[in-house]
Protein backbone atom coordinates (compact mmCIF):
# COMPACT_ATOMS: atom_id res chain seq x y z
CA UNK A 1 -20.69 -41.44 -57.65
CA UNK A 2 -18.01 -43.78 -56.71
CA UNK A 3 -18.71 -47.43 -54.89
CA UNK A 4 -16.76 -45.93 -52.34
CA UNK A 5 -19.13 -42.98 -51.66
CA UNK A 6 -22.53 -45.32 -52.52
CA UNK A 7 -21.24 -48.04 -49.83
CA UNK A 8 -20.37 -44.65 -47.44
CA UNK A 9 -23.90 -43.22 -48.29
CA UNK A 10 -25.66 -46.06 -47.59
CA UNK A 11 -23.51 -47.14 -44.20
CA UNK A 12 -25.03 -43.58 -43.25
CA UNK A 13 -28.29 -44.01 -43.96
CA UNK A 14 -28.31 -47.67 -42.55
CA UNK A 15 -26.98 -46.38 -38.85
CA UNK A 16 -29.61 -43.92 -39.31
CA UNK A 17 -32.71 -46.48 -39.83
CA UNK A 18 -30.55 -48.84 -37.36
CA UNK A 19 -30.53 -46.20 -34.14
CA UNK A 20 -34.41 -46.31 -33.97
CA UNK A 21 -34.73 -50.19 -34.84
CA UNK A 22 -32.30 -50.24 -31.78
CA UNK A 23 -34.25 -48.03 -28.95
CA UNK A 24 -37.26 -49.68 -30.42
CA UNK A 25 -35.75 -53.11 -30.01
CA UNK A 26 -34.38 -51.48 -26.36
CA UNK A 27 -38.47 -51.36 -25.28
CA UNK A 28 -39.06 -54.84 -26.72
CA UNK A 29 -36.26 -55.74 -24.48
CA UNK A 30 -37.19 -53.98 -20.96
CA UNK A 31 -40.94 -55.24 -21.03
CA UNK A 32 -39.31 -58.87 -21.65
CA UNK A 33 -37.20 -58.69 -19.17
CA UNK A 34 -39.56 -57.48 -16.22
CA UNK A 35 -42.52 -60.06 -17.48
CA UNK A 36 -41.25 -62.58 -20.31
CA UNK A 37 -43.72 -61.67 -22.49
CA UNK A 38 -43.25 -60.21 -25.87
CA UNK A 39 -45.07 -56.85 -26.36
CA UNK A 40 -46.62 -56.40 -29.80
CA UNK A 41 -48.19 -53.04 -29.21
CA UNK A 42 -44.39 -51.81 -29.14
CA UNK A 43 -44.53 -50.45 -32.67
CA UNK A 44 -47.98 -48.88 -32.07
CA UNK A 45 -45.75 -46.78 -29.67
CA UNK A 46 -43.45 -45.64 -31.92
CA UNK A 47 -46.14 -44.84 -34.19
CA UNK A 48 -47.87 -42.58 -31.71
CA UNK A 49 -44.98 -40.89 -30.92
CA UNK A 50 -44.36 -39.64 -34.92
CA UNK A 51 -48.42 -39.01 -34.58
CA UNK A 52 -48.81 -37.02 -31.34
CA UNK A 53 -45.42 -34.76 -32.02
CA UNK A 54 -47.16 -33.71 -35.43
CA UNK A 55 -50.35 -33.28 -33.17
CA UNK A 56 -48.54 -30.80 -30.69
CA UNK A 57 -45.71 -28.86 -32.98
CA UNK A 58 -47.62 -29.01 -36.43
CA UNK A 59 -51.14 -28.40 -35.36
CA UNK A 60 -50.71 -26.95 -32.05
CA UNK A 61 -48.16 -24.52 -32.58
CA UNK A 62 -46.38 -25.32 -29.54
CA UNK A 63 -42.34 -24.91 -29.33
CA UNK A 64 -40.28 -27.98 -30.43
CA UNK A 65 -39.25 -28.50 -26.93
CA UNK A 66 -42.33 -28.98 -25.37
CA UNK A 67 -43.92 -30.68 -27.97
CA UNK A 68 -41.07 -33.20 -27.39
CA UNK A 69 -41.55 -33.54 -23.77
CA UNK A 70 -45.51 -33.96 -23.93
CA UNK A 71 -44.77 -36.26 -26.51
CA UNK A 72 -43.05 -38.52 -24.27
CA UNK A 73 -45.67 -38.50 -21.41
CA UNK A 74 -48.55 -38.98 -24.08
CA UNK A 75 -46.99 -42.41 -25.18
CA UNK A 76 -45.46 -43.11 -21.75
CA UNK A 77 -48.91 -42.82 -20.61
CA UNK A 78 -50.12 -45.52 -22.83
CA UNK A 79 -47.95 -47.99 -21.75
CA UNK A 80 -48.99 -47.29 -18.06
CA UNK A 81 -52.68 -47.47 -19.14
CA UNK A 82 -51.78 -50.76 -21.26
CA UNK A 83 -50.04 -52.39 -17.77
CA UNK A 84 -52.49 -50.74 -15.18
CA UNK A 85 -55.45 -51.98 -17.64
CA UNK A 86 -55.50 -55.43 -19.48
CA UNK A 87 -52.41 -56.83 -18.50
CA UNK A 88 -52.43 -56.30 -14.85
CA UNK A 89 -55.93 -57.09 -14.60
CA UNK A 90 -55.67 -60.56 -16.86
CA UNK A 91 -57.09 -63.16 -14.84
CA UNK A 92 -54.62 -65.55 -16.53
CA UNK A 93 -50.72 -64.51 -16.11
CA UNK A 94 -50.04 -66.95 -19.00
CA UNK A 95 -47.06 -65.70 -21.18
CA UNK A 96 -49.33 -66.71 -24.49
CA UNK A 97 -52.29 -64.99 -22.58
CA UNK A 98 -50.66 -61.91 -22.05
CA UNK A 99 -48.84 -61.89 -25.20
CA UNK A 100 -51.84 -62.22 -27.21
CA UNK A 101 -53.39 -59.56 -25.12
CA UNK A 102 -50.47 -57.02 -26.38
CA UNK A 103 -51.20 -58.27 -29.73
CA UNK A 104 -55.14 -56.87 -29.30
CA UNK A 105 -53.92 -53.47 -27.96
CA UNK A 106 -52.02 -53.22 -30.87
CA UNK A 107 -54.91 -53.97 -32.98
CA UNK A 108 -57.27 -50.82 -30.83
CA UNK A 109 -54.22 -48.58 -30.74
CA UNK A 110 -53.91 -48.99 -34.49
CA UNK A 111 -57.85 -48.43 -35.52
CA UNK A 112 -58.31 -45.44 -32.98
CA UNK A 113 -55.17 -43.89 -34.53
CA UNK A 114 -56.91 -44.05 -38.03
CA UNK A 115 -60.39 -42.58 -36.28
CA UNK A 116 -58.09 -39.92 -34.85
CA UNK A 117 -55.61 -39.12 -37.59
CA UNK A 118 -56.88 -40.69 -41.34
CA UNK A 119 -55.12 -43.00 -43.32
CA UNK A 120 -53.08 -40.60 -45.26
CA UNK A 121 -49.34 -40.84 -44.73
CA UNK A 122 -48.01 -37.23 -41.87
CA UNK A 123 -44.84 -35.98 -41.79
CA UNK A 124 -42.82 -33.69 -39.66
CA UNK A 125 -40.26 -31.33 -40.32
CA UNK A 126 -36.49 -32.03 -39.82
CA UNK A 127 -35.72 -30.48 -36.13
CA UNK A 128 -33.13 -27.96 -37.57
CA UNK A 129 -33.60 -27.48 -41.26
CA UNK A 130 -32.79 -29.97 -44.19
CA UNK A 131 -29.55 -28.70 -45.89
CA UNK A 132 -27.54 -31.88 -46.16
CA UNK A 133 -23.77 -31.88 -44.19
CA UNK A 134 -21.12 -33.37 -46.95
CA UNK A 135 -18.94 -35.87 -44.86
CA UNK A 136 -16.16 -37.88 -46.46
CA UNK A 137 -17.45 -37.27 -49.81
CA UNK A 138 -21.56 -38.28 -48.72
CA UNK A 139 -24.16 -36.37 -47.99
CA UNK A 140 -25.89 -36.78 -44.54
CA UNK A 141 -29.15 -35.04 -43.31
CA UNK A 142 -28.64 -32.75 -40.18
CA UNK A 143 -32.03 -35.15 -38.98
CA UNK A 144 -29.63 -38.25 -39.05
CA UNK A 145 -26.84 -36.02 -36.87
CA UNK A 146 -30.34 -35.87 -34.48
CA UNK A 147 -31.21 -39.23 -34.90
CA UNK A 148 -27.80 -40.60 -33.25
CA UNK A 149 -27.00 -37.78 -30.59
CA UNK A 150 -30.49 -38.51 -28.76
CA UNK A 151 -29.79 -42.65 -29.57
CA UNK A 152 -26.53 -42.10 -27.80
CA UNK A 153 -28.16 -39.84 -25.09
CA UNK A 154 -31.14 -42.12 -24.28
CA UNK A 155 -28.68 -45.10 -23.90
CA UNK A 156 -26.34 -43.54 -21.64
CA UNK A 157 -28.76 -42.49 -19.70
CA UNK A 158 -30.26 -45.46 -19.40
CA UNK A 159 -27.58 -47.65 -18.68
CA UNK A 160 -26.36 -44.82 -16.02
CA UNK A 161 -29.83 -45.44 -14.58
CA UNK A 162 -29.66 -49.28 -14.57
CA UNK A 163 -26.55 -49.47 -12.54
CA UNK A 164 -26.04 -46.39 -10.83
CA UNK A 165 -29.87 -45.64 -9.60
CA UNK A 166 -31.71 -47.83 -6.51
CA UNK A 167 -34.84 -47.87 -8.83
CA UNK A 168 -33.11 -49.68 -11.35
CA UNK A 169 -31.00 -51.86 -9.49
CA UNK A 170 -34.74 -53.11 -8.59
CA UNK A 171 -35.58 -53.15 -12.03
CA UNK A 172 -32.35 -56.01 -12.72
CA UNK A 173 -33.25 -57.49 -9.93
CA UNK A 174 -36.79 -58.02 -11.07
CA UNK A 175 -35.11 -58.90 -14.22
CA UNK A 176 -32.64 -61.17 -13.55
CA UNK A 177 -35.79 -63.19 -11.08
CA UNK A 178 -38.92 -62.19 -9.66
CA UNK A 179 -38.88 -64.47 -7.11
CA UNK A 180 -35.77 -63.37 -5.37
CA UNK A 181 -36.64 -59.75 -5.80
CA UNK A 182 -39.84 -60.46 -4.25
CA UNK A 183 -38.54 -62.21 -0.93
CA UNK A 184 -35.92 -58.93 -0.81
CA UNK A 185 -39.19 -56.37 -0.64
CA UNK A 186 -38.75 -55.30 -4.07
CA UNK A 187 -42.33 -54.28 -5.43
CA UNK A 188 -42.17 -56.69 -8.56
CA UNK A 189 -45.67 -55.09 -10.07
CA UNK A 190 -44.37 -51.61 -9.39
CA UNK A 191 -40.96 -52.10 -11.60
CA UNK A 192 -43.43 -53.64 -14.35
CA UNK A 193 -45.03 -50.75 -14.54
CA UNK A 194 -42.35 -48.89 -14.98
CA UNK A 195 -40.89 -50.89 -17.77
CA UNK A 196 -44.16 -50.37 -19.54
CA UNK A 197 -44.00 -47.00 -19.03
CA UNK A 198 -40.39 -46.53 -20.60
CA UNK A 199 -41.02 -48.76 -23.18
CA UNK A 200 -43.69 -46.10 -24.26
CA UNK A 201 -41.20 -43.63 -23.93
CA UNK A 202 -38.89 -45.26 -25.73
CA UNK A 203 -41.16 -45.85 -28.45
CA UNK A 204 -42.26 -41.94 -28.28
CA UNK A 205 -38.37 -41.08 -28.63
CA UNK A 206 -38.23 -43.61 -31.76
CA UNK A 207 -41.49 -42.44 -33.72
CA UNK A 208 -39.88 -38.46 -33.32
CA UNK A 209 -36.52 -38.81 -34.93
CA UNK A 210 -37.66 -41.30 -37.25
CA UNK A 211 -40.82 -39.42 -38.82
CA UNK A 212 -39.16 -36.33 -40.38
CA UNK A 213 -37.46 -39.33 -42.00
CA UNK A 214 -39.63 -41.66 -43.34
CA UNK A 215 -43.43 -39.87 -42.61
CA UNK A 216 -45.61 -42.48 -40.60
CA UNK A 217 -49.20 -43.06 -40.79
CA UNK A 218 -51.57 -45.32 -38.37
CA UNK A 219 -50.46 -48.50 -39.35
CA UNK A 220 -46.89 -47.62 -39.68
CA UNK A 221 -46.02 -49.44 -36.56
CA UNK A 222 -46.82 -53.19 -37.79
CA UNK A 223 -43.33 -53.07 -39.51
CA UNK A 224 -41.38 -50.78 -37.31
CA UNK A 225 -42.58 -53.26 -34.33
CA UNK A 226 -41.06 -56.49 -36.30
CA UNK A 227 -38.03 -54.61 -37.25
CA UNK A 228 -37.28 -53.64 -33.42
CA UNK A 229 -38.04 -56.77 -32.53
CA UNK A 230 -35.88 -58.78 -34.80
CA UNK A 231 -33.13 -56.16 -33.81
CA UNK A 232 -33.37 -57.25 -29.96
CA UNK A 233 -33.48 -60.98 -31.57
CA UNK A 234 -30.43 -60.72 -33.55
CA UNK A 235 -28.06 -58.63 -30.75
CA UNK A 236 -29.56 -60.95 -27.55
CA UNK A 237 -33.19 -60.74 -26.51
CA UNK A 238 -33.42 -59.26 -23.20
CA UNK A 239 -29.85 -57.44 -23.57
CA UNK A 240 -30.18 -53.82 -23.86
CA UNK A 241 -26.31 -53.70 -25.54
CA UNK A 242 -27.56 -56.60 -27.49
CA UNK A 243 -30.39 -54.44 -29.16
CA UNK A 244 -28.42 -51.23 -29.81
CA UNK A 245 -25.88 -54.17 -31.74
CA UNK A 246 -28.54 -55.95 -33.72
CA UNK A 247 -30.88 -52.53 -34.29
CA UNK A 248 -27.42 -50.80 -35.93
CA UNK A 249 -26.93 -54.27 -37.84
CA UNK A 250 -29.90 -54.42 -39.52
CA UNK A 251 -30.40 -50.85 -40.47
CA UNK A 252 -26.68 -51.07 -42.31
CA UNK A 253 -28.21 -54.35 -43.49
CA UNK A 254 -31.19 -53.47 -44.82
CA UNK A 255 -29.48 -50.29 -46.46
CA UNK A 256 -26.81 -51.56 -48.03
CA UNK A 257 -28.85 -54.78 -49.80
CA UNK A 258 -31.75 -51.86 -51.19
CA UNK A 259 -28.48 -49.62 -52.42
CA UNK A 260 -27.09 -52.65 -53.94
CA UNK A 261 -29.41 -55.43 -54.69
CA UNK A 262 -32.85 -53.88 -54.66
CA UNK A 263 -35.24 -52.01 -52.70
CA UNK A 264 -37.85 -54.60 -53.34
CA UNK A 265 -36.13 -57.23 -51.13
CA UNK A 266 -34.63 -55.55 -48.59
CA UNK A 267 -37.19 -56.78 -45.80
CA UNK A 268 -37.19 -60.30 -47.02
CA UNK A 269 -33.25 -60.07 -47.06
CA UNK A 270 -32.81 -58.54 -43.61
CA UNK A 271 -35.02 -61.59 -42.06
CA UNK A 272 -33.23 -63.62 -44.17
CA UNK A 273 -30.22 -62.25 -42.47
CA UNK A 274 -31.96 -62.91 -38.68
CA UNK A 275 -33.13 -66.51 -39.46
CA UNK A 276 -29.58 -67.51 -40.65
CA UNK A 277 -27.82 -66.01 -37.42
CA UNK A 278 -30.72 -67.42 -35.54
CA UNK A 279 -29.56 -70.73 -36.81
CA UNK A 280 -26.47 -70.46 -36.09
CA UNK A 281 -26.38 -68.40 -32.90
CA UNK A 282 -29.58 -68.40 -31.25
CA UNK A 283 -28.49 -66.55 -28.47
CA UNK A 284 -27.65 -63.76 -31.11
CA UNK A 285 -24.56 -61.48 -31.43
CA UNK A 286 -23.82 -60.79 -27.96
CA UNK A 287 -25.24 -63.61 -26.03
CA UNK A 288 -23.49 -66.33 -24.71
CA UNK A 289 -25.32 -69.53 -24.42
CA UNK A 290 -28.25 -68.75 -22.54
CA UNK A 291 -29.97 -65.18 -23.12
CA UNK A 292 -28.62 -62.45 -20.28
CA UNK A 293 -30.62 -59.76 -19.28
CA UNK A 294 -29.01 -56.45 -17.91
């Protein structure tokens, strides 16, 4: 195989890894925005997501569709339960309070996922078989074509719902200050909620397109959680364009450097990568000065 078709091989399989880092990065970004707090238990979404689609289509039976769809509610429920529960009910609203309170859900969510589902690694099967599609000379897995329609789908639609829906209009507002959206009758604690709530469907979305992939297993969210994160760091915390940016970035990163250097450094090379822009640009790719949230 030519350089030409390793590099093109490997740009593939970056965007690939880079979509989900991005809608993962996406929920890191929505839950920031509405509270300022960084949720840890983000990855633990995107975990149950790969965990309960294997429960409903592999052991279930039920139709792909479905099992997608109760997918989504199973893990959007969780982040309701983690709002409406410990973090609503904190009796200190302290950002390092609530933060670390994230950090201890991730920490349950992890050990009742092993009680539930073992320790050994669960896989699902591509959505529409696994004959690979030559393009331009590479190879790419009809579960990759998946993997970026619903990315594309899930952003449009969000960013048709942030700025062409009343709901979230509120949900800027809330973003851009509680205060004022309070005065204006805006139910702050309501829009919370609801970022919660899509960041668990977000993570839901992630954990399905990604495990026919990679396989997950009950602590595969610890690194899928800092790799999200670090996406929304590198494109512009708090920016949803920002994360879809840095999450494609560091997937085409972290491919290209285990391609071409070596698999066993691709991590510390990709957060290599972050700390250097960080330095630079702290505001990341997109931002400009101070962080902006949309």
């Amino acid at each position: 195989m030519t350089l030409y078709l390793q590099v093109l091989q490997f740009l593939l399989s970056g965007l690939t890894m880079g979509s989900t880092y991005a809608l993962i990065g996406i929920g890191f970004s929505l839950i920031h925005n509405a509270t300022g707090i960084v949720n840890f238990a983000q990855g633990e979404f995107v975990m149950l997501g790969g965990m309960f689609m294997i429960t409903f289509f592999s052991f279930l039976r039920l139709p792909m569709p479905v099992a997608f769809f109760l997918t989504v509610l199973s893990v959007a429920a969780v982040g309701l339960l983690l709002e409406q529960g410990p973090i609503r009910r904190a009796r200190s609203k302290e950002i390092l309070i609530l933060v670390m309170i994230t950090v201890g859900a991730s920490i349950s969510i992890k050990g009742l996922s092993m009680l539930l589902w073992g320790k050994n690694p669960m896989t699902l099967p591509p959505f529409s078989g696994d004959a690979p599609i030559v393009l331009l000379g590479a190879a790419i897995m009809p579960q990759s074509l998946w993997t970026f329609a619903i990315t594309v789908i899930v952003v449009v639609g969000l960013n048709y719902f942030f700025k062409g829906t009343l709901i979230g209009k509120a949900m800027r507002a809330v973003a851009a200050s509680r205060r004022s959206a309070l005065l204006t009758g805006i139910p702050v604690d309501r829009m919370i909620l609801l970022s919660f709530t899509f960041s668990g469907a977000l993570g839901a979305v992630a954990g399905m397109i990604l495990t026919p992939i990679t396989t997950t297993s009950y602590d595969a969210g610890v690194m899928l959680g800092l790799k999200g994160f670090s996406a929304a760091i590198l494109g512009g915390y708090g920016s949803m364009p920002g994360a879809v940016v840095g999450g494609l970035f560091l997937g085409v990163l972290e491919s290209l450097s285990a391609g071409l250097i070596s698999s066993e450094y691709k991590d510390a090379l990709a957060f290599f990568i972050l700390l250097t822009v960080l330095f630079f640009k702290p505001s990341g790719i997109l931002g400009r000065g101070r962080l902006r949230r949309v």
